[in-house]
N, C-alpha and C. Protein backbone atom coordinates (compact mmCIF):
# COMPACT_ATOMS: atom_id res chain seq x y z
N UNK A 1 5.79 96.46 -31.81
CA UNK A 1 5.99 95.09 -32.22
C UNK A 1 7.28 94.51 -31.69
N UNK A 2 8.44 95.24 -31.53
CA UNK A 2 9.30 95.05 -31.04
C UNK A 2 9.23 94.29 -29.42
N UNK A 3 8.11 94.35 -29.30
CA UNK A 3 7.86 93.94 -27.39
C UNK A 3 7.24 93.11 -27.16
N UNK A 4 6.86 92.40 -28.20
CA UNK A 4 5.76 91.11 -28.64
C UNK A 4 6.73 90.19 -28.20
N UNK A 5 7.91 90.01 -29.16
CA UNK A 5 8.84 88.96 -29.12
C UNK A 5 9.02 88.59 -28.06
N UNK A 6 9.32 89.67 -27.16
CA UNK A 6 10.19 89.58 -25.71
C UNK A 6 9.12 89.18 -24.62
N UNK A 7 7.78 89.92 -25.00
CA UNK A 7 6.77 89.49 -23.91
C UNK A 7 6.32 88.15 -24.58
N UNK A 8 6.46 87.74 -25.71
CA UNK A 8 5.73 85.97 -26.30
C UNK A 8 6.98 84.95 -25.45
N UNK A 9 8.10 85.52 -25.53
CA UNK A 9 9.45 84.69 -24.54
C UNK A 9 9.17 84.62 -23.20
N UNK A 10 8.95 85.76 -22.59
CA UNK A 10 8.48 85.49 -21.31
C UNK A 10 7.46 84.67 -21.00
N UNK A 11 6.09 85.27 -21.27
CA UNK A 11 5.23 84.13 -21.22
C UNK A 11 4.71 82.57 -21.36
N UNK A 12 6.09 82.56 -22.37
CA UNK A 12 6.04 80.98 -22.99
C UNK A 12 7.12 80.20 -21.73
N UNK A 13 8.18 81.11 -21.48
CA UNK A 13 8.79 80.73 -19.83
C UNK A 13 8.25 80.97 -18.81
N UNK A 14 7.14 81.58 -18.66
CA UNK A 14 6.18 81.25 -16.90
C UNK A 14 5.56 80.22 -17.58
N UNK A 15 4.95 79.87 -19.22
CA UNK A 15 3.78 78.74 -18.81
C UNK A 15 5.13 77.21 -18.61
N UNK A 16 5.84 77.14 -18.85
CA UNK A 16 7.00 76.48 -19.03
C UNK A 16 7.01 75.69 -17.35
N UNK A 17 7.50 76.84 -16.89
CA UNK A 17 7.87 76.77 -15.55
C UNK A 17 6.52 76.27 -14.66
N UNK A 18 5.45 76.83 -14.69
CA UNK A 18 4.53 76.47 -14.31
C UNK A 18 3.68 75.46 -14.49
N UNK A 19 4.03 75.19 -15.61
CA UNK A 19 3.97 73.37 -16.43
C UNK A 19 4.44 72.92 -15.23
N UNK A 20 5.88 72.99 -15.39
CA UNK A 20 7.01 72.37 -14.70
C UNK A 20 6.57 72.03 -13.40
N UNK A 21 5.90 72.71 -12.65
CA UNK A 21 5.77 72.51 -11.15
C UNK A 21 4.38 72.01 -11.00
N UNK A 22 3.41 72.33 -11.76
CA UNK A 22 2.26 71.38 -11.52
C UNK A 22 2.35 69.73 -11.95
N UNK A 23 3.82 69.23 -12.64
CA UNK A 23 4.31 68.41 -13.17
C UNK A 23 4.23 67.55 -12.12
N UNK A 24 5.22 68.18 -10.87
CA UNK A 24 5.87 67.95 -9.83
C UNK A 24 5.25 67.61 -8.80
N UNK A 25 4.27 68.28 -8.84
CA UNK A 25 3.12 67.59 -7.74
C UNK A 25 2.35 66.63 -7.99
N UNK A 26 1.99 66.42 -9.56
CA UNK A 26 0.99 65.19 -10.10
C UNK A 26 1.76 64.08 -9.71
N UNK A 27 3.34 64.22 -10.23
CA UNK A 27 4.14 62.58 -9.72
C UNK A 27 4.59 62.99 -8.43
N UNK A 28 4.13 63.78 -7.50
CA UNK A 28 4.10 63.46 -5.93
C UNK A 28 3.45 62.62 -5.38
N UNK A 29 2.45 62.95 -6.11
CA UNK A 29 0.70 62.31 -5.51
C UNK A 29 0.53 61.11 -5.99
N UNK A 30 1.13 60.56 -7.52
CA UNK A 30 0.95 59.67 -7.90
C UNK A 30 2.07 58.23 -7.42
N UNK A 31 3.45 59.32 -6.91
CA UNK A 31 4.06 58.45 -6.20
C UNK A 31 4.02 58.19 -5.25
N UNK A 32 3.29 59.10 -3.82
CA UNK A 32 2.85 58.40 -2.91
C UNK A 32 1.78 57.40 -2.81
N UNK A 33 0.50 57.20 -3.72
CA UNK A 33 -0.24 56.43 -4.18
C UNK A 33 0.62 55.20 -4.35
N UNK A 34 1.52 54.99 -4.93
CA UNK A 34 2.11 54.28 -5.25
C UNK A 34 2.39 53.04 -4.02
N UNK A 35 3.93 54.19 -3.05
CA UNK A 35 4.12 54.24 -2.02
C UNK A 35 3.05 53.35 -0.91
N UNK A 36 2.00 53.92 -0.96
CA UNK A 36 1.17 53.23 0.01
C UNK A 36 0.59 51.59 -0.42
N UNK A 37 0.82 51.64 -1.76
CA UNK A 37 0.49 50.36 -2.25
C UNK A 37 1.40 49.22 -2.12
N UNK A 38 2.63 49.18 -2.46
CA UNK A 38 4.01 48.85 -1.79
C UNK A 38 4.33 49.07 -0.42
N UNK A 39 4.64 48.06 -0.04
CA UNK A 39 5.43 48.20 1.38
C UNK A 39 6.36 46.81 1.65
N UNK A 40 7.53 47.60 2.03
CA UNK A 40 8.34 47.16 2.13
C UNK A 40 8.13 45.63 3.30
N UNK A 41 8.92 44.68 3.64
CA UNK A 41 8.40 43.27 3.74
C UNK A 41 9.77 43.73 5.39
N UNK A 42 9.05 43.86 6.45
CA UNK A 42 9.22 43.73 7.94
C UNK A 42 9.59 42.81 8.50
N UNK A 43 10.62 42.27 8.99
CA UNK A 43 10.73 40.88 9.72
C UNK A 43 10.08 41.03 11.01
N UNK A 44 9.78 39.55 11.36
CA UNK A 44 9.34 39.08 12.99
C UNK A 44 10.16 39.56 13.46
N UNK A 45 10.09 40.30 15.05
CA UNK A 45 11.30 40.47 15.56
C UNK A 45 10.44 40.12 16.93
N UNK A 46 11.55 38.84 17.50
CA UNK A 46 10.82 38.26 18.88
C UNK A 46 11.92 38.50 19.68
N UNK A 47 11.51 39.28 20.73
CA UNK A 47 12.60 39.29 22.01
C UNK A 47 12.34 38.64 23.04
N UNK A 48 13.07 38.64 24.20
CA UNK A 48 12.88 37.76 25.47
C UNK A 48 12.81 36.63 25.43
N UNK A 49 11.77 36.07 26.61
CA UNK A 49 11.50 34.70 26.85
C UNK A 49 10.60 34.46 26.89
N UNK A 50 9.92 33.78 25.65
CA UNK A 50 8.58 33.25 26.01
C UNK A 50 8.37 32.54 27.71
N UNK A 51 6.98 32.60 27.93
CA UNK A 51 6.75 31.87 28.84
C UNK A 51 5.66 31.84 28.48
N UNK A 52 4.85 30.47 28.80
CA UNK A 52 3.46 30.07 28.57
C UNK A 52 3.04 29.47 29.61
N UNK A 53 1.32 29.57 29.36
CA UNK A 53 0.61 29.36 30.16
C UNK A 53 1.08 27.93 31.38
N UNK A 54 1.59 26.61 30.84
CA UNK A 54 1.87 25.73 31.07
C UNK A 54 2.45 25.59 31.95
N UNK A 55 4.44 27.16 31.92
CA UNK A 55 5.46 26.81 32.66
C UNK A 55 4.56 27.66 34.07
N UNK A 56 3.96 28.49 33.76
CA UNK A 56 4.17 28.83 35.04
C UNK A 56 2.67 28.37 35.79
N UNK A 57 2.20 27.14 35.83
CA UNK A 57 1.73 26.68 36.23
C UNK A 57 2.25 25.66 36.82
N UNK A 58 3.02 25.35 36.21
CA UNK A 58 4.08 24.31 36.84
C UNK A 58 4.96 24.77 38.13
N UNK A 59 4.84 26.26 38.20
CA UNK A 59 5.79 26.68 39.13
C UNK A 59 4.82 26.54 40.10
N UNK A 60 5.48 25.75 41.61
CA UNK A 60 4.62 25.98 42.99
C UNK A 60 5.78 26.62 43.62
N UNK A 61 4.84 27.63 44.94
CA UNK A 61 5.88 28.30 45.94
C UNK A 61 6.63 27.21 46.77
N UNK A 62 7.96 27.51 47.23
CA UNK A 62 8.68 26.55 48.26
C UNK A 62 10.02 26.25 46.90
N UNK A 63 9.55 26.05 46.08
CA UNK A 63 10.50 26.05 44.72
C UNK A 63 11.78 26.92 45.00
N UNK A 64 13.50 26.13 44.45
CA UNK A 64 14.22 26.62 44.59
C UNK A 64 14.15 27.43 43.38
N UNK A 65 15.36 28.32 43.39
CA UNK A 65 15.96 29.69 42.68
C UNK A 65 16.26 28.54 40.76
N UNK A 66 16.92 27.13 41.33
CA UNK A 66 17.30 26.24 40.11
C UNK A 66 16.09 25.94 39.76
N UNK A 67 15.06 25.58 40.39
CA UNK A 67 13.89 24.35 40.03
C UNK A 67 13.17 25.62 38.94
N UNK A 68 13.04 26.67 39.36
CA UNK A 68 12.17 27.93 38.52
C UNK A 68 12.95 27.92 37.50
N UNK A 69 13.74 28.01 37.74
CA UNK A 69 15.32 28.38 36.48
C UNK A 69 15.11 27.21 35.53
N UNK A 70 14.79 25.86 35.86
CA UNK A 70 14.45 24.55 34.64
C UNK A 70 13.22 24.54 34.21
N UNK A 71 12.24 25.67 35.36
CA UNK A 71 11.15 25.68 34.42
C UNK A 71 10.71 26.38 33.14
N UNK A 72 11.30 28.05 33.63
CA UNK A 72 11.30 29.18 32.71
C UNK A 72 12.36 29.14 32.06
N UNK A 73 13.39 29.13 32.37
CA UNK A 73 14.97 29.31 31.69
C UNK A 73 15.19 30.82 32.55
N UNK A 74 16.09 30.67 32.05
CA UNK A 74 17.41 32.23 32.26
C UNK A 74 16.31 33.40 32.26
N UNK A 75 16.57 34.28 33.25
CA UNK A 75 15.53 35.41 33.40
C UNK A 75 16.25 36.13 32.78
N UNK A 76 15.09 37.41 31.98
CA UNK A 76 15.90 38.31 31.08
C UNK A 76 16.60 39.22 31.84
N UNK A 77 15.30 39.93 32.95
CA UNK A 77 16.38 40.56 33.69
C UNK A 77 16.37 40.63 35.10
N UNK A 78 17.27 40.40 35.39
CA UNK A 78 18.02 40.20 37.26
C UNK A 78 18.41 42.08 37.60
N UNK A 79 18.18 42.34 38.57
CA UNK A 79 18.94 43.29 39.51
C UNK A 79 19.31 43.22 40.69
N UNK A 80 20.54 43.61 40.60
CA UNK A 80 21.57 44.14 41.88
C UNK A 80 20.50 44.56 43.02
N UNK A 81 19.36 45.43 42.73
CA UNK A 81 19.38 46.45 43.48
C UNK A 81 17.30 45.48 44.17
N UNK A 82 17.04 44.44 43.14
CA UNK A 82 16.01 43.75 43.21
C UNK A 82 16.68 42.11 43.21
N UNK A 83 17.05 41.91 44.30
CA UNK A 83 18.03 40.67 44.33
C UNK A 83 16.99 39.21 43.88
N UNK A 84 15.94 40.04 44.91
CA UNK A 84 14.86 38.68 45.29
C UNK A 84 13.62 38.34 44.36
N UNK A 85 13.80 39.52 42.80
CA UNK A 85 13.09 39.28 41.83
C UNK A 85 13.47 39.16 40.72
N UNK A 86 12.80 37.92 39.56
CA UNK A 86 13.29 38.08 38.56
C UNK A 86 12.10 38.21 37.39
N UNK A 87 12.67 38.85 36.08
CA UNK A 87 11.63 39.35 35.07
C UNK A 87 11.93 38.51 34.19
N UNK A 88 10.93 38.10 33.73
CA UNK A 88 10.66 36.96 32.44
C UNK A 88 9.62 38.30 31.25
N UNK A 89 10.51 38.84 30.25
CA UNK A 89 9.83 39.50 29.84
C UNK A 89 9.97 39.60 28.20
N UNK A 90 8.84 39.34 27.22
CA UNK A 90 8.46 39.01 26.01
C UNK A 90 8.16 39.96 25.15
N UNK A 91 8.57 40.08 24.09
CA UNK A 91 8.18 40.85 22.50
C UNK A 91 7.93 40.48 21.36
N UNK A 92 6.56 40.75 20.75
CA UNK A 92 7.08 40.05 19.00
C UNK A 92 6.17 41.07 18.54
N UNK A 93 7.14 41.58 17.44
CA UNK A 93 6.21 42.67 16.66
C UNK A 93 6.45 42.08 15.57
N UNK A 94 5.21 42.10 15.01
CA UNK A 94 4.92 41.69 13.58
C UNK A 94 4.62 42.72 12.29
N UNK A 95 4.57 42.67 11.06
CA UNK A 95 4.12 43.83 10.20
C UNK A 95 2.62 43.81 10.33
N UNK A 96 1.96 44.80 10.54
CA UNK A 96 0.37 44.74 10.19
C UNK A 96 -0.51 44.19 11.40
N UNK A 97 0.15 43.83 12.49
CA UNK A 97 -0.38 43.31 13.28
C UNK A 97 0.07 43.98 14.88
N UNK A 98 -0.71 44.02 15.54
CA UNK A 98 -0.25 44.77 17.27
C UNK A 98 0.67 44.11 17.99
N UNK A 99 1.98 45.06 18.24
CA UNK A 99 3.22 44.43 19.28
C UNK A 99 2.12 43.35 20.53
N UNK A 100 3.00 42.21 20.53
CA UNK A 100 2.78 41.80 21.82
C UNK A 100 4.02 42.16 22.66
N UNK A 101 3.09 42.03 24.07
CA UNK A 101 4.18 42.26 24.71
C UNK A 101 3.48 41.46 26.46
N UNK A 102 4.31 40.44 27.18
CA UNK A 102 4.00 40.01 28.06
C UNK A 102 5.18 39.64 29.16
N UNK A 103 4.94 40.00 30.40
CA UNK A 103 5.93 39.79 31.67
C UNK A 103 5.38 38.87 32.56
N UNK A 104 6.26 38.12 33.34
CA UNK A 104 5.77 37.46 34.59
C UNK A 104 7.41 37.75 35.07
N UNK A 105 6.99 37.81 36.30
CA UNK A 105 7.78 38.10 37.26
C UNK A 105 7.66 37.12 39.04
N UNK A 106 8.51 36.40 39.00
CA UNK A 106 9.01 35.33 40.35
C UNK A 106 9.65 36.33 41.49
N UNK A 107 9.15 35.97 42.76
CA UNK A 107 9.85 36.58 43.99
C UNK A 107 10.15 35.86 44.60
N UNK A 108 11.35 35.69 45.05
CA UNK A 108 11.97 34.73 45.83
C UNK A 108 12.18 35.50 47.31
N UNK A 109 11.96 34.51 48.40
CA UNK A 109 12.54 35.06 49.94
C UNK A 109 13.80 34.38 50.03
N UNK A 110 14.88 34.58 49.68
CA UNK A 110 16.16 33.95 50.07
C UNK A 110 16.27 33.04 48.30
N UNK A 111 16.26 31.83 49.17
CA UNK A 111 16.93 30.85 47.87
C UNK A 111 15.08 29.93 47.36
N UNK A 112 13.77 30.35 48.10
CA UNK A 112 12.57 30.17 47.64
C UNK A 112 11.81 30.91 47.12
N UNK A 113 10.88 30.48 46.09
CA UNK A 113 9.44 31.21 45.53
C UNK A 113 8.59 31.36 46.67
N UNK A 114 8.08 32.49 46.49
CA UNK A 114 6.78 33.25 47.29
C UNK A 114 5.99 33.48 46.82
N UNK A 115 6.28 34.62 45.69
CA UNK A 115 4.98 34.59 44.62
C UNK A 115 5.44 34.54 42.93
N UNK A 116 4.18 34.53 42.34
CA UNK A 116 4.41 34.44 41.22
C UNK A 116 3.01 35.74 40.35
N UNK A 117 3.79 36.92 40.16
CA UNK A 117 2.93 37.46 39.11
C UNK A 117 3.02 37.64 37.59
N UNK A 118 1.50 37.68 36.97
CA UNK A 118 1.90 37.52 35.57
C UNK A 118 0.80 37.69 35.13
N UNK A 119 1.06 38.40 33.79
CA UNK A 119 -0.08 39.12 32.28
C UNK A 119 -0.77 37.69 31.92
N UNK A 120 -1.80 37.60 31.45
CA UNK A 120 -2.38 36.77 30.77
C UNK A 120 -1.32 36.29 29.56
N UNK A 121 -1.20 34.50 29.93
CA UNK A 121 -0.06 33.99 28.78
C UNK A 121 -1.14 33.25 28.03
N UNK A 122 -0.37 32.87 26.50
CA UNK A 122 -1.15 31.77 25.96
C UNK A 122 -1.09 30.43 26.00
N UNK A 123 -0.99 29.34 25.72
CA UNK A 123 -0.42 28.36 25.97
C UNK A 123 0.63 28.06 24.97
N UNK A 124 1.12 27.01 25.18
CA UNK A 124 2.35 26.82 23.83
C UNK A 124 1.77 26.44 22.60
N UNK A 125 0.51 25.76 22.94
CA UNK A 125 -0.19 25.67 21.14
C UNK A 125 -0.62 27.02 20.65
N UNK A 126 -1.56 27.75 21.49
CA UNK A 126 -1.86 29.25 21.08
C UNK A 126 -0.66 29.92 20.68
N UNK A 127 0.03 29.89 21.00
CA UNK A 127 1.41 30.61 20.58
C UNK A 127 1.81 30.23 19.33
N UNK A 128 2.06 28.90 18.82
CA UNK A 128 2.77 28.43 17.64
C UNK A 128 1.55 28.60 16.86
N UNK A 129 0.48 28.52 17.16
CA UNK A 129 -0.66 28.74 16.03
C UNK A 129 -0.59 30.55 15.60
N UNK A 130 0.18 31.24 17.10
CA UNK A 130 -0.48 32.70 15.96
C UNK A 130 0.87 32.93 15.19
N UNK A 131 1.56 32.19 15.46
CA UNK A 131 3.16 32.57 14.68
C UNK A 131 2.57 32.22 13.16
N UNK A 132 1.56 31.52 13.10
CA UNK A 132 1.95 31.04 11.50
C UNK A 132 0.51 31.64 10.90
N UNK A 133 -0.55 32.59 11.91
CA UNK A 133 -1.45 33.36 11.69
C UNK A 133 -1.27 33.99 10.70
N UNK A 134 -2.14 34.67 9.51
CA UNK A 134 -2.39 35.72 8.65
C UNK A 134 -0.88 35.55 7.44
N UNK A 135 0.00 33.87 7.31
CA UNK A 135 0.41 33.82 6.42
C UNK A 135 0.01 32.70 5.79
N UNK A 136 -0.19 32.95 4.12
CA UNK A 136 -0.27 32.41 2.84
C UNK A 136 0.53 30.72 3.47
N UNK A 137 -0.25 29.75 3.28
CA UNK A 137 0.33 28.39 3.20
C UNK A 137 -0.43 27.48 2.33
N UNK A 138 0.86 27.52 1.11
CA UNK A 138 0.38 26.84 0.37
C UNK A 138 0.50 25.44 0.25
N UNK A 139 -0.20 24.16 -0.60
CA UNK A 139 0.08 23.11 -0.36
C UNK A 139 1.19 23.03 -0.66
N UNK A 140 2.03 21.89 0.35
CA UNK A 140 3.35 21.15 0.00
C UNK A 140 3.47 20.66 -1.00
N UNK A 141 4.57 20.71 -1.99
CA UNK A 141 4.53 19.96 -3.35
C UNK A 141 5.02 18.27 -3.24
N UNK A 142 4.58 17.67 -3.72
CA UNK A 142 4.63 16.40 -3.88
C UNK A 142 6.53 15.64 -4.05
N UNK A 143 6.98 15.40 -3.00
CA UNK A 143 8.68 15.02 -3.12
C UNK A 143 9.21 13.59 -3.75
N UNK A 144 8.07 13.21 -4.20
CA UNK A 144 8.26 11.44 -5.04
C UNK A 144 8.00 12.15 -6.38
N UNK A 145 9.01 11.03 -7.10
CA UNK A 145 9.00 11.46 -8.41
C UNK A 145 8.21 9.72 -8.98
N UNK A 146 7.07 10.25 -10.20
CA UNK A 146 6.39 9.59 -10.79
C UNK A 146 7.28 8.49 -11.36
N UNK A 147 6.50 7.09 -11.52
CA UNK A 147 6.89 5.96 -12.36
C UNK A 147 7.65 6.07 -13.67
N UNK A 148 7.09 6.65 -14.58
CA UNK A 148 7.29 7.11 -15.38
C UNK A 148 8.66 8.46 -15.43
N UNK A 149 9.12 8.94 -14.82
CA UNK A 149 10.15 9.58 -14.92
C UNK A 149 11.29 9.24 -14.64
N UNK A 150 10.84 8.01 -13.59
CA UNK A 150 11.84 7.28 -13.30
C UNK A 150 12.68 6.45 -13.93
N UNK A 151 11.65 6.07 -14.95
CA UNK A 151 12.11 5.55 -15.80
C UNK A 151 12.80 6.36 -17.51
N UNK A 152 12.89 7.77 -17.50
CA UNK A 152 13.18 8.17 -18.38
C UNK A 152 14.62 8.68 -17.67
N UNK A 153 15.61 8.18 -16.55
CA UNK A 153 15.68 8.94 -15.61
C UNK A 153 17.05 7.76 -16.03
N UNK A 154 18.68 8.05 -16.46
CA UNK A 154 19.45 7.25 -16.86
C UNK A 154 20.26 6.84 -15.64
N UNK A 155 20.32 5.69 -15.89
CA UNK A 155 21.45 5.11 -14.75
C UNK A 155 22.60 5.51 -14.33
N UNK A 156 22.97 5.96 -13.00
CA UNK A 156 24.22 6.57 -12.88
C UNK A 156 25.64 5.37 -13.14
N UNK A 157 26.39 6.70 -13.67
CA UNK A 157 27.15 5.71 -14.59
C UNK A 157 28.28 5.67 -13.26
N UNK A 158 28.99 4.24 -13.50
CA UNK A 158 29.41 3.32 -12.81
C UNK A 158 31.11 3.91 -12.81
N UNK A 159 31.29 3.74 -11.16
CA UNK A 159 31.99 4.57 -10.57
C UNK A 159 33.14 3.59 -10.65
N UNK A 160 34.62 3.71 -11.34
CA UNK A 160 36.02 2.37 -11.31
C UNK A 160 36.05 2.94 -9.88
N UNK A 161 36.69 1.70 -9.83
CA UNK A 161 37.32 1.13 -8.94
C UNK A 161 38.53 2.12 -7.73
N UNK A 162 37.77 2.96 -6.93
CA UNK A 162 38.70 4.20 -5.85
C UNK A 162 40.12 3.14 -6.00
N UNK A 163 41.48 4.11 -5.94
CA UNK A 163 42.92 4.18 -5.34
C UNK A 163 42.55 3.80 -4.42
N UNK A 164 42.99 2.62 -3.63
CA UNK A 164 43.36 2.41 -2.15
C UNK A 164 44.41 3.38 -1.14
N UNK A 165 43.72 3.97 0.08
CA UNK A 165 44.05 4.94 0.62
C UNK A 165 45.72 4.75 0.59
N UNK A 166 46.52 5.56 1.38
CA UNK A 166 47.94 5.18 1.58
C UNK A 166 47.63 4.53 3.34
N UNK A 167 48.67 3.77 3.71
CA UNK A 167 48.56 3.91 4.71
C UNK A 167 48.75 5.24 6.23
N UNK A 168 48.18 4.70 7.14
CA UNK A 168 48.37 5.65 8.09
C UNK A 168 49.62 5.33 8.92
N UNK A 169 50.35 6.98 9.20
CA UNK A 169 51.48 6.85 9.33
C UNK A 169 51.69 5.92 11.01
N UNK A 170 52.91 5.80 11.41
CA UNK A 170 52.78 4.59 12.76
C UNK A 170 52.85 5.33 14.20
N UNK A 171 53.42 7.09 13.84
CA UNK A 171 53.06 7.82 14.71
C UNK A 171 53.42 9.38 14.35
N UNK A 172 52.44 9.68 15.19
CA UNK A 172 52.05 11.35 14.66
C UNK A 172 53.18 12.05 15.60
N UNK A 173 53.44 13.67 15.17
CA UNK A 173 54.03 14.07 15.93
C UNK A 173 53.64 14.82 17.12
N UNK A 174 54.47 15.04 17.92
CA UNK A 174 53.68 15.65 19.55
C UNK A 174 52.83 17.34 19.01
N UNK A 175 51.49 17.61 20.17
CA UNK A 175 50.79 18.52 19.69
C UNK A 175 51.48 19.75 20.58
N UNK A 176 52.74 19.14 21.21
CA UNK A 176 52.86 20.47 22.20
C UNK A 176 54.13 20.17 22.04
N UNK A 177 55.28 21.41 22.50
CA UNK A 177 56.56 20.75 22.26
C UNK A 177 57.09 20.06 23.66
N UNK A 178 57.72 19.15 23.87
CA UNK A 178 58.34 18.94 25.06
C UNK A 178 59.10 19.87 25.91
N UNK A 179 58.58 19.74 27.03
CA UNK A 179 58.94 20.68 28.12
C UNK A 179 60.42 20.31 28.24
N UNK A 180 61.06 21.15 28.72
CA UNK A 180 62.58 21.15 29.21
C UNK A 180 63.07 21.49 30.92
């Protein structure tokens, strides 16, 4: 009888412990459940330079190095080592939705366009339409305030009469010191 005690202690500390760890896995499972239900809120992240369907239609060969430059803007990237090409190149990753990603690229012979290659662009309306794609827009709330409130709505109370400024002085002092 003496060994009861000691073996009822033990046993009551493995079921303890073993409680304990099947504990541990139920709120694993139940917190990754969780986890997948929640998700954290991703910003847009847009890199480069757009270019759309529009600009580079606008571009014809014979075009200077400036005239491309007012059509597209600033190329993202120039090389040293690729003098006579420049990369116009685009990113926007969104949450829940597939990176875009689009390049066109201008070759110049000297200070002219030669060619012009490039990924399928969208136009500038296709574009601003998918920016505002797959989000919640709700109606605008109404920015006039009703007849009736207007009128429950007290008169702002009446402002005396402002201090007249001081005058301005007849001359300021120098912003640099005089040279010597």
């Amino acid at each position: 009888m003496s060994d009861s005690p000691a073996r009822l202690l033990w046993l009551s500390c493995l079921f303890v412990v073993t409680f304990a760890l099947s504990a541990c896995s139920s709120v694993n499972s139940a917190s990754s459940r969780l986890v997948s239900v929640v998700t954290p809120y991703k910003i847009d992240i847009v890199q480069g330079n757009f270019v759309s369907r529009e600009q580079v239609a606008a571009l014809q060969n014979g075009m200077s190095r400036l005239q491309v430059r007012d059509i597209l803007g600033t190329p993202l990237l120039t090389s040293i080592f690729h003098a006579d090409r420049w990369d116009y190149v685009f990113t926007f990753k969104r949450q829940g939705i597939e990176p875009q990603a689009r390049r066109v690229t201008v070759f110049f012979s000297g200070d002219v366009l030669v060619r012009t290659q490039a990924d399928p662009l969208p136009s500038e309306a296709e574009f601003v339409a998918s920016l505002d794609s797959g989000r919640r827009s709700g109606q605008a709330p109404t920015l006039e305030m009703p007849e009736e409130a207007l009128k429950t709505v007290a008169a702002p109370a009446k402002v005396a009469d402002p201090k007249p400024l001081p005058p301005l002085p007849a001359s300021y002092p120098p912003l640099e010191p005089a040279k010597r």
